[in-house]
C-alpha atoms as a PDB file:
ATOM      1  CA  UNK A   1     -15.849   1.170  30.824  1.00  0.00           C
ATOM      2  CA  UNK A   2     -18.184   3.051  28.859  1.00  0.00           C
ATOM      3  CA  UNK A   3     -20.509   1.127  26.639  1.00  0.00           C
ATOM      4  CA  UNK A   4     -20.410   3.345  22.955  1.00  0.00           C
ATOM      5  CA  UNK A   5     -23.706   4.573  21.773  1.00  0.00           C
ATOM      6  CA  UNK A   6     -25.082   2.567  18.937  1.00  0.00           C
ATOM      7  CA  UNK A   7     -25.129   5.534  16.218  1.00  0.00           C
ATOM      8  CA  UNK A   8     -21.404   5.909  16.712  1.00  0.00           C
ATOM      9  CA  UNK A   9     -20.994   1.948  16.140  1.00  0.00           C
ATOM     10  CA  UNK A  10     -23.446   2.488  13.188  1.00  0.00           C
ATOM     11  CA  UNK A  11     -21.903   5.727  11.743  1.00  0.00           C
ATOM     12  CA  UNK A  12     -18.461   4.084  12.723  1.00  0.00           C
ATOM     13  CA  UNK A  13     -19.533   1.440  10.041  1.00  0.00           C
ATOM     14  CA  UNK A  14     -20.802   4.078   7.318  1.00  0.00           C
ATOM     15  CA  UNK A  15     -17.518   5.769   7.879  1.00  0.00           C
ATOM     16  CA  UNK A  16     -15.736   2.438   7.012  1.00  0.00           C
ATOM     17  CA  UNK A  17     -17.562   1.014   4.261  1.00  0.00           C
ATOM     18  CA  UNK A  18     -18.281   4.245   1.930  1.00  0.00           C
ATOM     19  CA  UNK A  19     -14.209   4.910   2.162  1.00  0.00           C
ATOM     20  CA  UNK A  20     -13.570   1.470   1.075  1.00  0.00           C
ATOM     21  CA  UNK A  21     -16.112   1.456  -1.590  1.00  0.00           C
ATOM     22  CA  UNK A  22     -15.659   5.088  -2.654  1.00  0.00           C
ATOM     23  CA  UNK A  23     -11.492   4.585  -3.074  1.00  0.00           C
ATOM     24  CA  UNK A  24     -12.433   0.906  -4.792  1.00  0.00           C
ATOM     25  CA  UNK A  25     -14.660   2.448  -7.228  1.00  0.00           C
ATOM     26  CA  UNK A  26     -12.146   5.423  -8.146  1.00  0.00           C
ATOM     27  CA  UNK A  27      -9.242   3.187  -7.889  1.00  0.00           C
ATOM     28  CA  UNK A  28     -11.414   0.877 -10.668  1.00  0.00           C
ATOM     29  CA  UNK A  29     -12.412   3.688 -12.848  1.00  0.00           C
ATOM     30  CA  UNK A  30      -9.279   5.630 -13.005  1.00  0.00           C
ATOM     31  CA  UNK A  31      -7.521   1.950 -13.952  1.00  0.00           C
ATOM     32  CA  UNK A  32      -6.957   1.995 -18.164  1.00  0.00           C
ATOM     33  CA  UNK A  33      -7.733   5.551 -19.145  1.00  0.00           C
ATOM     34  CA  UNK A  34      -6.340   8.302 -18.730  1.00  0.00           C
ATOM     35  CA  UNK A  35      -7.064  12.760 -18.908  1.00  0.00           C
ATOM     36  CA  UNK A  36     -11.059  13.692 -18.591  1.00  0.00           C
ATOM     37  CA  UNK A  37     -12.138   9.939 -19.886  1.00  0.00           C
ATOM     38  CA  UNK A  38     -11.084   8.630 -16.620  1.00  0.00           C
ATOM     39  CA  UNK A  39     -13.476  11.420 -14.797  1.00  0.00           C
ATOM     40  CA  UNK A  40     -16.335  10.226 -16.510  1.00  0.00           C
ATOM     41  CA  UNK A  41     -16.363   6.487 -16.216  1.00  0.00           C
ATOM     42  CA  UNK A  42     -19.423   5.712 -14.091  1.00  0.00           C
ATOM     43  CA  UNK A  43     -16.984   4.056 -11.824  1.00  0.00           C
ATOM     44  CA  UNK A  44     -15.011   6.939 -10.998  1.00  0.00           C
ATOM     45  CA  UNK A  45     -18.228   9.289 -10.724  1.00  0.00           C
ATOM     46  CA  UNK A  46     -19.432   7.163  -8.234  1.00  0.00           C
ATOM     47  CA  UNK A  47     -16.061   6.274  -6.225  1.00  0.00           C
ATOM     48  CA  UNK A  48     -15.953  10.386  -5.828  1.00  0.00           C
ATOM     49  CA  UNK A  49     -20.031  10.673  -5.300  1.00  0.00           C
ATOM     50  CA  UNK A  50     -19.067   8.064  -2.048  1.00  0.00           C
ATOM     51  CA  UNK A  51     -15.902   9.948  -1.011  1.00  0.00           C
ATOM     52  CA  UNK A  52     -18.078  12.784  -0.958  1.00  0.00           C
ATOM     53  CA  UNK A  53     -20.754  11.457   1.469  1.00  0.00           C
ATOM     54  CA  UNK A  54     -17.694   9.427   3.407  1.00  0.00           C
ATOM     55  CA  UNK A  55     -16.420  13.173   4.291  1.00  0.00           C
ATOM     56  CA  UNK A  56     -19.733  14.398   4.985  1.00  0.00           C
ATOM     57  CA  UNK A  57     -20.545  11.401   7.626  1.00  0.00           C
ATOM     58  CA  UNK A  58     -17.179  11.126   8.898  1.00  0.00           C
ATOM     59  CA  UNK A  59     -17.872  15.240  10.064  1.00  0.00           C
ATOM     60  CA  UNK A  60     -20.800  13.880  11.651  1.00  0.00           C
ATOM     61  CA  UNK A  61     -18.467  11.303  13.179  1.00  0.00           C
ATOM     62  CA  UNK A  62     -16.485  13.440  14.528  1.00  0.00           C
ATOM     63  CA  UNK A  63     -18.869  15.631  16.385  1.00  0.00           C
ATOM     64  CA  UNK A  64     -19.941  12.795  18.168  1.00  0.00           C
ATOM     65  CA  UNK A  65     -16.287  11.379  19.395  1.00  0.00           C
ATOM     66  CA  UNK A  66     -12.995  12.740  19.733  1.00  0.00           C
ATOM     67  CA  UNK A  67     -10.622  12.448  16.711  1.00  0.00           C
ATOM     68  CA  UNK A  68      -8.250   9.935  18.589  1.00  0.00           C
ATOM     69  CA  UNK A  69     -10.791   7.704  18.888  1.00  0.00           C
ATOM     70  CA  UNK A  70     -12.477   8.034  15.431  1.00  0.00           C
ATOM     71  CA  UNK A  71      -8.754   8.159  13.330  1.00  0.00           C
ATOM     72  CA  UNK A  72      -7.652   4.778  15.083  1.00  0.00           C
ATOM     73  CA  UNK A  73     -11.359   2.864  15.180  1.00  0.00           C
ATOM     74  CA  UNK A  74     -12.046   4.216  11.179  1.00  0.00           C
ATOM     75  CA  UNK A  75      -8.799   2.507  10.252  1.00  0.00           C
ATOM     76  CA  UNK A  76      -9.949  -0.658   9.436  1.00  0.00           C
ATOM     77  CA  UNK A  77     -10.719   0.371   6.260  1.00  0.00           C
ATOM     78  CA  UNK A  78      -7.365   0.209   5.472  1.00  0.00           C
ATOM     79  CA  UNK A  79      -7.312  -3.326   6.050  1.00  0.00           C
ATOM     80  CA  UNK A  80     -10.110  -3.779   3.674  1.00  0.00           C
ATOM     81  CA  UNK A  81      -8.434  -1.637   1.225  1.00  0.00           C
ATOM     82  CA  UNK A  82      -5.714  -4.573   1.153  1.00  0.00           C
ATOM     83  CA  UNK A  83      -7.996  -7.066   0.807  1.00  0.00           C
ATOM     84  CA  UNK A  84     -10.181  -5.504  -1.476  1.00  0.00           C
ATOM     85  CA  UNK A  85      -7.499  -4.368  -3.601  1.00  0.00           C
ATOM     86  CA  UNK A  86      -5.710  -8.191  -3.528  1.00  0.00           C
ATOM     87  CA  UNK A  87      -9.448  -9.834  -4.250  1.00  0.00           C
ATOM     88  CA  UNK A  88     -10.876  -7.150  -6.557  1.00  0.00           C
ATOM     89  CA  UNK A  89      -8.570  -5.278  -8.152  1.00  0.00           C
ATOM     90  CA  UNK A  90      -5.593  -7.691  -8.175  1.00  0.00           C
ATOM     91  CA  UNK A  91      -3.215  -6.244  -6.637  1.00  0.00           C
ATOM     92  CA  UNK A  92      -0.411  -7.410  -5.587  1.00  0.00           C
ATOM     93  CA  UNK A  93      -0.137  -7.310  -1.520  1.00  0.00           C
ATOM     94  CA  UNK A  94       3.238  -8.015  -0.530  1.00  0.00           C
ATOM     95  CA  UNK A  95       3.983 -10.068   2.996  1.00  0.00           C
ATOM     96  CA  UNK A  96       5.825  -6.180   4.166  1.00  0.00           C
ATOM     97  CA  UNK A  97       2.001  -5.043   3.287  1.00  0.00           C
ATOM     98  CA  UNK A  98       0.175  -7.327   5.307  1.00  0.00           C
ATOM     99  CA  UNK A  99       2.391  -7.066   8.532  1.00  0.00           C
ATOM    100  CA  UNK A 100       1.993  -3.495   7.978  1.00  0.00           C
ATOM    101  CA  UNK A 101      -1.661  -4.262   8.076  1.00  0.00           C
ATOM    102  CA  UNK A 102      -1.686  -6.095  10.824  1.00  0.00           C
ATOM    103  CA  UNK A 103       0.182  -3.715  13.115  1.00  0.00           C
ATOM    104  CA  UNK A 104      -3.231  -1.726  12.096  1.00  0.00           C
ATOM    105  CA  UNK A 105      -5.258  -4.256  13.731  1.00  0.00           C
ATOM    106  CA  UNK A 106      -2.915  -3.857  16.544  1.00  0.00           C
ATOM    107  CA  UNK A 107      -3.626  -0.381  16.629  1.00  0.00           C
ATOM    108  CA  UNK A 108      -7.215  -0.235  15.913  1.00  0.00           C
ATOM    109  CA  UNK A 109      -8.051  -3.202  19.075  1.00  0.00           C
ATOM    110  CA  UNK A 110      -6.135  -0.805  20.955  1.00  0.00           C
ATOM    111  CA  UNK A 111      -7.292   2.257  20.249  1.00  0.00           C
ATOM    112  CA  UNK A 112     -11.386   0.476  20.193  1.00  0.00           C
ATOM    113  CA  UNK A 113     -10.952  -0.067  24.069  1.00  0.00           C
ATOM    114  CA  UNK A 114     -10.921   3.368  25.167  1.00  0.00           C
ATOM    115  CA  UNK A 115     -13.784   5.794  25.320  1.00  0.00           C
ATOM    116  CA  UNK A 116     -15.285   7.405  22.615  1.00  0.00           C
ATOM    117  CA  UNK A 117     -15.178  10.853  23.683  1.00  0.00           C
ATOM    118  CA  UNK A 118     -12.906  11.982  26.831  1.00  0.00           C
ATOM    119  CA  UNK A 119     -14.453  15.945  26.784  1.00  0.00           C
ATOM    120  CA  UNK A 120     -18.075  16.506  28.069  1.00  0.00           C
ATOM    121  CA  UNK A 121     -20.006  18.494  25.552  1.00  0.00           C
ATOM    122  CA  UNK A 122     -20.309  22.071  26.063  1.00  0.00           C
ATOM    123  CA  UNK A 123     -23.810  23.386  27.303  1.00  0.00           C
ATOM    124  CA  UNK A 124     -25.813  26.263  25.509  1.00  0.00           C
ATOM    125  CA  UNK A 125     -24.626  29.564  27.351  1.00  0.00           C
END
């Protein structure tokens, strides 16, 4: 098997943690208030600010693996999400939730034994 690159475990990481914070912090800001107040809570500036550089290194992501490898791996944010939004936000995660979640983690061991990228990049012509 393939051993991955450490900038895709890094970036793989990035991808993870500025989705979970960036949805947290909207999620947080947009709680409470409601029409443009709710866009200009600090909170919710930064939760977008994140979301903004989550799309912009998830790109770079994706030029370095294929997208069935980077969709599947990536999803363990959603598993945060849950537990974020249970510890933080208090939420209420129901037990359909967490088996839900867990057939993520299912998914995402799965998915984290294959290769990273199955296509050889394409030389300069």
């Amino acid at each position: 098997m393939r051993v991955l690159p450490a900038k895709v475990h890094l970036l793989t990481a990035v991808v993870v943690l500025s989705n979970l914070a960036g949805n947290t912090l909207l999620s947080h800001g947009m709680h409470g208030t409601s029409g443009v107040e709710a866009f200009l809570r600090p909170a919710t500036l930064a939760g977008i600010a994140l979301l903004v550089f989550w799309t912009l290194v998830r790109a770079t992501l994706l030029s370095w693996a294929d997208l069935s490898y980077v969709l599947p791996v990536t999803a363990t944010g959603y598993v945060l999400t849950a537990i974020t939004g249970a510890v933080f936000l208090g939420e209420h995660v129901s037990a359909l939730r967490w088996t839900a979640t867990l057939l993520i983690v299912a998914g995402i061991a799965l998915a984290a034994t294959t290769p990273p990228k199955t296509t050889a990049d394409k030389q300069a012509e």
